[in-house]
C-alpha atoms as a PDB file:
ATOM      1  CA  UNK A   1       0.000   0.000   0.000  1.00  0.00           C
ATOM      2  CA  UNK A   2       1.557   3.668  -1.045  1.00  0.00           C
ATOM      3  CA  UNK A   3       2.076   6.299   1.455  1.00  0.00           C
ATOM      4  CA  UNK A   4      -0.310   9.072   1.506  1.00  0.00           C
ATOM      5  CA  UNK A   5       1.135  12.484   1.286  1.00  0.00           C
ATOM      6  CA  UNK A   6      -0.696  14.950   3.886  1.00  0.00           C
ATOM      7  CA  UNK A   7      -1.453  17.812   1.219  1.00  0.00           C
ATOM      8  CA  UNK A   8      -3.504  14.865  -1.164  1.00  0.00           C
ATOM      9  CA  UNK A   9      -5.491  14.083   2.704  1.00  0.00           C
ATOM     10  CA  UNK A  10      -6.154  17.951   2.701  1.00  0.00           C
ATOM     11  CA  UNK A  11      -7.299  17.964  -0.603  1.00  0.00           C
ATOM     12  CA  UNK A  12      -9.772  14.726  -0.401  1.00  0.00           C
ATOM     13  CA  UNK A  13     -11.015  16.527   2.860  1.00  0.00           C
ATOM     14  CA  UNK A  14     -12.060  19.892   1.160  1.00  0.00           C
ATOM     15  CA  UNK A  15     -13.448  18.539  -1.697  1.00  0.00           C
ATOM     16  CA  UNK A  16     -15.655  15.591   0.581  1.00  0.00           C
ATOM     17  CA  UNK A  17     -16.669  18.827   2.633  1.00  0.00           C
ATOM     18  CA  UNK A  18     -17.995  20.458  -0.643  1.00  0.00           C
ATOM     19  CA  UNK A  19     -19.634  17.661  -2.251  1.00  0.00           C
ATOM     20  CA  UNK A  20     -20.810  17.668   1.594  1.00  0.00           C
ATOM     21  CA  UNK A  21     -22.460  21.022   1.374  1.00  0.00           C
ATOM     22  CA  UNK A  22     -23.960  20.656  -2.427  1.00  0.00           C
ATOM     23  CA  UNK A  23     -25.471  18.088  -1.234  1.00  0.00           C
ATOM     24  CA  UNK A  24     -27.385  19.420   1.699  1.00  0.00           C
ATOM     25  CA  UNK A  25     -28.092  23.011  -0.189  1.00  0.00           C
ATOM     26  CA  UNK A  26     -29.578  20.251  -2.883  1.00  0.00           C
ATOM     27  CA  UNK A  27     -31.873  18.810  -0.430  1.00  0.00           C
ATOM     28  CA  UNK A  28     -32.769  22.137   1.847  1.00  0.00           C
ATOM     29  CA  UNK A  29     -33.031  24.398  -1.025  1.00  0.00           C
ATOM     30  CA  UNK A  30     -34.272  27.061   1.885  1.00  0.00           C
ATOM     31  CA  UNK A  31     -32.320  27.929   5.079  1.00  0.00           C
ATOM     32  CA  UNK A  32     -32.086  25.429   7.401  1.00  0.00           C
ATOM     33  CA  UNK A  33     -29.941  27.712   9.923  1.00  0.00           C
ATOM     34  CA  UNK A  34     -32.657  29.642  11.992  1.00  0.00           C
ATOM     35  CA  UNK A  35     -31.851  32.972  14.416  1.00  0.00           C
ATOM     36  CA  UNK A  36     -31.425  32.920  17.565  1.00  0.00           C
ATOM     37  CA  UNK A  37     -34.990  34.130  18.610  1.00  0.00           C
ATOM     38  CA  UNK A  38     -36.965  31.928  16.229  1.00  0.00           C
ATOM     39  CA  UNK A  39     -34.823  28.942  16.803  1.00  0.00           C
ATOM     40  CA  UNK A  40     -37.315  25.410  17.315  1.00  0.00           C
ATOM     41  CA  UNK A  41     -35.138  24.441  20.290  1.00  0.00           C
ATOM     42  CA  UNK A  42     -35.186  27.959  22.426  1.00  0.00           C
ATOM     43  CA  UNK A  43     -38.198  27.666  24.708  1.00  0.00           C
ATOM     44  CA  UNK A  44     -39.518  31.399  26.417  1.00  0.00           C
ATOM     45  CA  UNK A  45     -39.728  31.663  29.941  1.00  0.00           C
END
């Protein structure tokens, strides 16, 4: 087996993280990130 070089690891990395994001902007064409104050998980009180 042939020894990875660290800058081809960086590379692989990036591009999985792209094809990472295209993929979830392809499936939640809107927004999914919500502010602070209308955020599902904050409760008032």
């Amino acid at each position: 087996m042939r020894e990875r070089d660290a800058a081809l690891d960086k590379a692989i990395r990036e591009v999985a993280a792209i094809l990472g994001d295209a993929l979830v902007r392809l499936l939640f064409p809107t927004p999914v990130d919500f502010p602070e104050t209308e955020s599902p998980h904050v409760t008032a009180g």
